[in-house]
N, C-alpha and C. Protein backbone atom coordinates (compact mmCIF):
# COMPACT_ATOMS: atom_id res chain seq x y z
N UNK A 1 -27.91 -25.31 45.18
CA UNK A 1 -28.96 -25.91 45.98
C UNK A 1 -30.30 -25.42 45.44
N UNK A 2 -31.45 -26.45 45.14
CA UNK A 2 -32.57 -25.95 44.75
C UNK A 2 -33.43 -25.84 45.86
N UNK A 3 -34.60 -24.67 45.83
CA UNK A 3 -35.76 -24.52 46.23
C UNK A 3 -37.04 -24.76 45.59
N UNK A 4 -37.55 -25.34 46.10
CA UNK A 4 -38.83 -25.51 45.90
C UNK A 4 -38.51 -25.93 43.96
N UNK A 5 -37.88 -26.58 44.05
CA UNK A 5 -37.81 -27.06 42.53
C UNK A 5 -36.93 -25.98 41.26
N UNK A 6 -36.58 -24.63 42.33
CA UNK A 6 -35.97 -23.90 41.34
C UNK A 6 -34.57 -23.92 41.96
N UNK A 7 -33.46 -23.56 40.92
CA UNK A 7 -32.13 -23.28 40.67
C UNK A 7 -31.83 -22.05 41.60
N UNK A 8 -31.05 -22.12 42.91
CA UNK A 8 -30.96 -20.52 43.74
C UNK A 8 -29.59 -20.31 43.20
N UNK A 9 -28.86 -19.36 42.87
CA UNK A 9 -27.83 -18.13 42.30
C UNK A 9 -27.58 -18.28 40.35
N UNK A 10 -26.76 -18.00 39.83
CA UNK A 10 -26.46 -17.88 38.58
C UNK A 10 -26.40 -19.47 38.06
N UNK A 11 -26.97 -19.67 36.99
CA UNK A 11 -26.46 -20.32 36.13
C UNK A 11 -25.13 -20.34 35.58
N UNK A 12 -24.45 -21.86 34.97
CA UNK A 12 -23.00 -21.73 34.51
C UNK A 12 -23.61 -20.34 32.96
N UNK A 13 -24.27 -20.34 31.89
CA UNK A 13 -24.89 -19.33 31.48
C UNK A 13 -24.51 -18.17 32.20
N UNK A 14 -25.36 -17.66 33.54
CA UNK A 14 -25.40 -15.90 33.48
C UNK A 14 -23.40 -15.91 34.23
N UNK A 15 -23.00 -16.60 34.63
CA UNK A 15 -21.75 -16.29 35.43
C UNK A 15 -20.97 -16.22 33.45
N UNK A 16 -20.89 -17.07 33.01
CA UNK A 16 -20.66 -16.66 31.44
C UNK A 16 -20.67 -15.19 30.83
N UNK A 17 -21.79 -15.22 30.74
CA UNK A 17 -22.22 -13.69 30.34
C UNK A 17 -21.81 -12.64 31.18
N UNK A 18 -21.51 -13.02 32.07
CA UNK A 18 -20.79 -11.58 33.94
C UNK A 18 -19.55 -11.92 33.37
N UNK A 19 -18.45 -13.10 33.16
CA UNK A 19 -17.57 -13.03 32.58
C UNK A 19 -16.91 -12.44 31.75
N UNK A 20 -17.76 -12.49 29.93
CA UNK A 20 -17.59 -11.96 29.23
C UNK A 20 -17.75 -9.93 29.31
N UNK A 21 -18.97 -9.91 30.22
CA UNK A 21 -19.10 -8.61 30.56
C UNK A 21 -17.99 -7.38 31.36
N UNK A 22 -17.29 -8.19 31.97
CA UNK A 22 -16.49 -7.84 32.88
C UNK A 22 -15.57 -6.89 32.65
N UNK A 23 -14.81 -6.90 31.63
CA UNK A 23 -13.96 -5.79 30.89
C UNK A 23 -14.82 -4.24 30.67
N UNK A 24 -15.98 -4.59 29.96
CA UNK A 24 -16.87 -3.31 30.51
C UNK A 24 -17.09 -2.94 31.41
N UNK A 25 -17.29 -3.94 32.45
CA UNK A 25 -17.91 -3.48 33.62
C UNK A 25 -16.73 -3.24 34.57
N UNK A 26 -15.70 -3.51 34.49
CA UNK A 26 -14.57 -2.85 34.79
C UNK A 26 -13.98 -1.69 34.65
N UNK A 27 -14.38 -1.41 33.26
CA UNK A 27 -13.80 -0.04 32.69
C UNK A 27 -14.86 1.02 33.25
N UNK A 28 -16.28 1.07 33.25
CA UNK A 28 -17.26 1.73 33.67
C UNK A 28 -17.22 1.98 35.55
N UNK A 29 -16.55 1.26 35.88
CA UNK A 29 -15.76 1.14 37.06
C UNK A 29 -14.71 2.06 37.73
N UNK A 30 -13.99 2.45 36.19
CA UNK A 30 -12.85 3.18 36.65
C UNK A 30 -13.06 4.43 36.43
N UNK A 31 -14.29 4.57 35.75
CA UNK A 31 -14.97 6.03 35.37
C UNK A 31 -15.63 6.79 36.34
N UNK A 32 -16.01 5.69 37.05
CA UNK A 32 -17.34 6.02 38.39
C UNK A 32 -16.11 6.75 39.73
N UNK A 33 -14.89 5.79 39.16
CA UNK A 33 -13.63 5.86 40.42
C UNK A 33 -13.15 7.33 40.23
N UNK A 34 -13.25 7.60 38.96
CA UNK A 34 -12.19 8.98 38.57
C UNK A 34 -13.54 10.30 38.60
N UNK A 35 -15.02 9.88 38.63
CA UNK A 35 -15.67 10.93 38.70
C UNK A 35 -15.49 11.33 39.97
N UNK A 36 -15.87 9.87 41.20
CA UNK A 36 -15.77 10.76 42.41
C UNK A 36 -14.54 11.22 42.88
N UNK A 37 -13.40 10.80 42.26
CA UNK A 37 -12.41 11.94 42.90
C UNK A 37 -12.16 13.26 42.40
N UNK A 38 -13.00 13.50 41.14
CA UNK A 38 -12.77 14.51 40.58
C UNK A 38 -13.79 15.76 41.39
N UNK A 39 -14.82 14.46 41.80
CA UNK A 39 -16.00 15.67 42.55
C UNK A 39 -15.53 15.98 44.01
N UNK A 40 -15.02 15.08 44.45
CA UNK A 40 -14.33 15.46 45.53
C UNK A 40 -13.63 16.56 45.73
N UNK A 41 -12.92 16.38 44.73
CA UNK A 41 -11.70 17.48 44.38
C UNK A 41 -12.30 19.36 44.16
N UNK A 42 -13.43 18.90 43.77
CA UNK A 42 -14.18 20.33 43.63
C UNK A 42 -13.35 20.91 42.63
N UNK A 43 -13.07 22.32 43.33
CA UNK A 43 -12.24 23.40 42.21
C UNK A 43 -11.33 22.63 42.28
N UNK A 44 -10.29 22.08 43.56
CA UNK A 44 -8.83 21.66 43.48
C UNK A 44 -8.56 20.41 42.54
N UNK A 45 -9.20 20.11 41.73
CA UNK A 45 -9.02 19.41 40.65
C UNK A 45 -7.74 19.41 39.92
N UNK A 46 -6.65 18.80 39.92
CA UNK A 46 -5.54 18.72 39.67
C UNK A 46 -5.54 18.09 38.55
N UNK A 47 -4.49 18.27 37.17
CA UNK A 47 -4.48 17.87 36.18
C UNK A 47 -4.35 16.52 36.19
N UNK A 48 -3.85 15.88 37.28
CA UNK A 48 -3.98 13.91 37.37
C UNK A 48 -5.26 13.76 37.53
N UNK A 49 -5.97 14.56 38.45
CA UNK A 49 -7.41 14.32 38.58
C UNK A 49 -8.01 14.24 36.77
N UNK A 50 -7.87 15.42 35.96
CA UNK A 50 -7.88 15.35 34.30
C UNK A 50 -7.84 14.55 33.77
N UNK A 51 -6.68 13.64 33.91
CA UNK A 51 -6.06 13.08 33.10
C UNK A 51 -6.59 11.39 33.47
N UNK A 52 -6.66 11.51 34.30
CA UNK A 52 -7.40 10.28 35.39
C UNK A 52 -8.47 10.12 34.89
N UNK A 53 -9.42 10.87 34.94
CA UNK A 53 -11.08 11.01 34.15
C UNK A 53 -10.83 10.58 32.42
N UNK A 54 -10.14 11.46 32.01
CA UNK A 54 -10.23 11.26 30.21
C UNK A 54 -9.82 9.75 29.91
N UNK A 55 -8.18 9.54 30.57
CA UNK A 55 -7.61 7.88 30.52
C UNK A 55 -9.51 7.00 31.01
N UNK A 56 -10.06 7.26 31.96
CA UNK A 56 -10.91 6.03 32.25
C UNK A 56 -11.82 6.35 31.14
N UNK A 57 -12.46 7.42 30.78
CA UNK A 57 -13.77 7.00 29.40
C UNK A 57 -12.85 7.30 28.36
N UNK A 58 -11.75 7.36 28.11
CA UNK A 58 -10.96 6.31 26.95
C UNK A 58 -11.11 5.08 26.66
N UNK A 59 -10.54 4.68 27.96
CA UNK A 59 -10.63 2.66 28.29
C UNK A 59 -12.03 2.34 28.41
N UNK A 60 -12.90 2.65 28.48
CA UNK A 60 -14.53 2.20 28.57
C UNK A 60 -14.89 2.46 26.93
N UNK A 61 -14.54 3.81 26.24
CA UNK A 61 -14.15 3.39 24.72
C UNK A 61 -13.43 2.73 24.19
N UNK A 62 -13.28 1.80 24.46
CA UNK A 62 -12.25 1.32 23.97
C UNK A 62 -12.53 0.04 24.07
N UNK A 63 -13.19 0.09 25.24
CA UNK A 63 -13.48 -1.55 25.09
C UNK A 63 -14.81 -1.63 24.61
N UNK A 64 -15.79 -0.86 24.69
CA UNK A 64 -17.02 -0.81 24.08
C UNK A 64 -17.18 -1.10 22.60
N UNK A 65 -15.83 -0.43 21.86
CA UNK A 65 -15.81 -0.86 20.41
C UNK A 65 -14.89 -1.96 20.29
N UNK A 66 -14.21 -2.58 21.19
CA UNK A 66 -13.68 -3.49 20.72
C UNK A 66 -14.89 -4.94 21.09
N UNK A 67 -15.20 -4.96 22.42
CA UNK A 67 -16.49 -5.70 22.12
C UNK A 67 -17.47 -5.53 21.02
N UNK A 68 -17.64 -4.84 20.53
CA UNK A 68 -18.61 -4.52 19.30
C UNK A 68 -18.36 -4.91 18.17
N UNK A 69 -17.24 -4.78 18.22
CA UNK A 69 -16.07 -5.45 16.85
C UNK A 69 -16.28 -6.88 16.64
N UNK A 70 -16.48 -7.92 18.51
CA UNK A 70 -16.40 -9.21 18.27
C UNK A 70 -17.85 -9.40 17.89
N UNK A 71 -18.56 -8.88 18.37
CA UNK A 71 -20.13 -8.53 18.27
C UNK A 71 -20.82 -8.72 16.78
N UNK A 72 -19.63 -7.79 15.98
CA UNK A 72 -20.18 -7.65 14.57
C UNK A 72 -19.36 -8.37 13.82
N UNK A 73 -18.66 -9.59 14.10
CA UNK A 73 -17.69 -10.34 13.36
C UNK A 73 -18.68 -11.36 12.56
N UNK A 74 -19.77 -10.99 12.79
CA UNK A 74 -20.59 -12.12 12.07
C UNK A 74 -21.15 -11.44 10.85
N UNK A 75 -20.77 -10.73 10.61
CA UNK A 75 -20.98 -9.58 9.57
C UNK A 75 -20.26 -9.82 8.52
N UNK A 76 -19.07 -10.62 8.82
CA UNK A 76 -18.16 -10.66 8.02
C UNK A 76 -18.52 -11.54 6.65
N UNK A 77 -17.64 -11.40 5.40
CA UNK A 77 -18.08 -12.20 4.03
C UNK A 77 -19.04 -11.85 3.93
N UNK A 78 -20.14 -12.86 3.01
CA UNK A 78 -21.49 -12.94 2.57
C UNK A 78 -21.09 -11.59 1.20
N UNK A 79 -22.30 -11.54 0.41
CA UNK A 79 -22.41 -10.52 -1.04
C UNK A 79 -22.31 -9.13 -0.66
N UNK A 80 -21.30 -8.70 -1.25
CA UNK A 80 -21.25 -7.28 -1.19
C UNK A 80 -22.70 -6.27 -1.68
N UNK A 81 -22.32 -5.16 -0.92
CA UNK A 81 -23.53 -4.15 -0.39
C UNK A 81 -25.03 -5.65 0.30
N UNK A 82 -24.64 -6.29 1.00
CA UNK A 82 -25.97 -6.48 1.52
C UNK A 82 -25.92 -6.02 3.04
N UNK A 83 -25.52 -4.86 3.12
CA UNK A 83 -26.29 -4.24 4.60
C UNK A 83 -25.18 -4.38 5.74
N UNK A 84 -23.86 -5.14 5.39
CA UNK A 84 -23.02 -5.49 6.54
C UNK A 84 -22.42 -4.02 7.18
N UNK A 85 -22.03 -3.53 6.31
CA UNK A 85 -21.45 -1.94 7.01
C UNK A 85 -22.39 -0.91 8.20
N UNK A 86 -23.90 -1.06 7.47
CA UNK A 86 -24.63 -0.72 8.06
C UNK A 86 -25.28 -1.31 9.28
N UNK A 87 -25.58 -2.58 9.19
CA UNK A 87 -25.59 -3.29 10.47
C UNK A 87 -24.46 -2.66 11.49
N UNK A 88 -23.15 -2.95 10.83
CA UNK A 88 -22.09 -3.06 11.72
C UNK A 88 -22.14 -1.50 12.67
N UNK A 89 -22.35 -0.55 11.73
CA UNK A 89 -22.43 0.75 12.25
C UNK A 89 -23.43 0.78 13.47
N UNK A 90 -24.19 0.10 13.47
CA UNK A 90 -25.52 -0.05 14.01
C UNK A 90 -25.19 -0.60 15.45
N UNK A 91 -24.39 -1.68 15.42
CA UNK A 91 -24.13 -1.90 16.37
C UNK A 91 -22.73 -1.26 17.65
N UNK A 92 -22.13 -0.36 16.54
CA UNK A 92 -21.09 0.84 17.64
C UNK A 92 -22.10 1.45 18.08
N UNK A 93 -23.02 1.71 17.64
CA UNK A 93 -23.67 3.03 17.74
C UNK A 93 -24.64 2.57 19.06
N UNK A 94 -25.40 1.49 19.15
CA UNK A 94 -26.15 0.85 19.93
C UNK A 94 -25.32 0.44 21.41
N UNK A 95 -23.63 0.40 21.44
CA UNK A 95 -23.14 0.25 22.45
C UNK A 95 -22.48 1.71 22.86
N UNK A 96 -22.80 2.84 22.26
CA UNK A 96 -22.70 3.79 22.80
C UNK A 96 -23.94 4.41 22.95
N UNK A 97 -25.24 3.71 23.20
CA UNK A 97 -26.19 4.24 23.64
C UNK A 97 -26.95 5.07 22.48
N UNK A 98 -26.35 5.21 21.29
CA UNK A 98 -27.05 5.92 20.21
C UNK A 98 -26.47 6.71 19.53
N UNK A 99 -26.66 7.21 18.62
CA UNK A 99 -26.21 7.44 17.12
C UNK A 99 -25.12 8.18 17.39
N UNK A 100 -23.92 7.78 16.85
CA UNK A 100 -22.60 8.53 17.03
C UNK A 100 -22.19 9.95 16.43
């Protein structure tokens, strides 16, 4: 429904992009899930509590470079040494927030 001539909630676009995002934002999800039980837990932090935390920023690595991977598939071919490795590096490094 429009207002006043503008578009009110997401575009087929941004629900796209929340789509594609989602696996991250899922995994960053399960990190947020395993910190607060770990803070909860205080000292009584139990090795599932451990193991719970490391498994979730595994899977948030994991998908961070595998999105990055599809990210930098455009990298692919073209003349050797023109910059593709380095780009590509560029862009793990940029989805982990900075230089690895």
């Amino acid at each position: 429904m429009a207002t006043n001539g503008r578009r009110e909630g997401p575009t087929r676009a941004d629900l796209a992009a929340i789509e594609a995002e989602w696996p991250v934002i899922e995994a960053e999800l399960a990190v947020v899930d395993a910190e607060i039980a770990a803070a909860r837990a205080g000292s009584d932090m139990t090795e599932l509590d451990r193991r719970r935390t490391r498994r979730a920023a595994a899977r948030l690595t994991r998908q961070i470079v595998a999105d990055a991977a599809v990210e930098s598939s455009f990298l692919s071919g073209g003349m050797p040494r023109s910059g593709k490795s380095f780009a590509a590096r560029h862009l793990v490094d940029d989805s982990f927030g900075g230089a690895a």
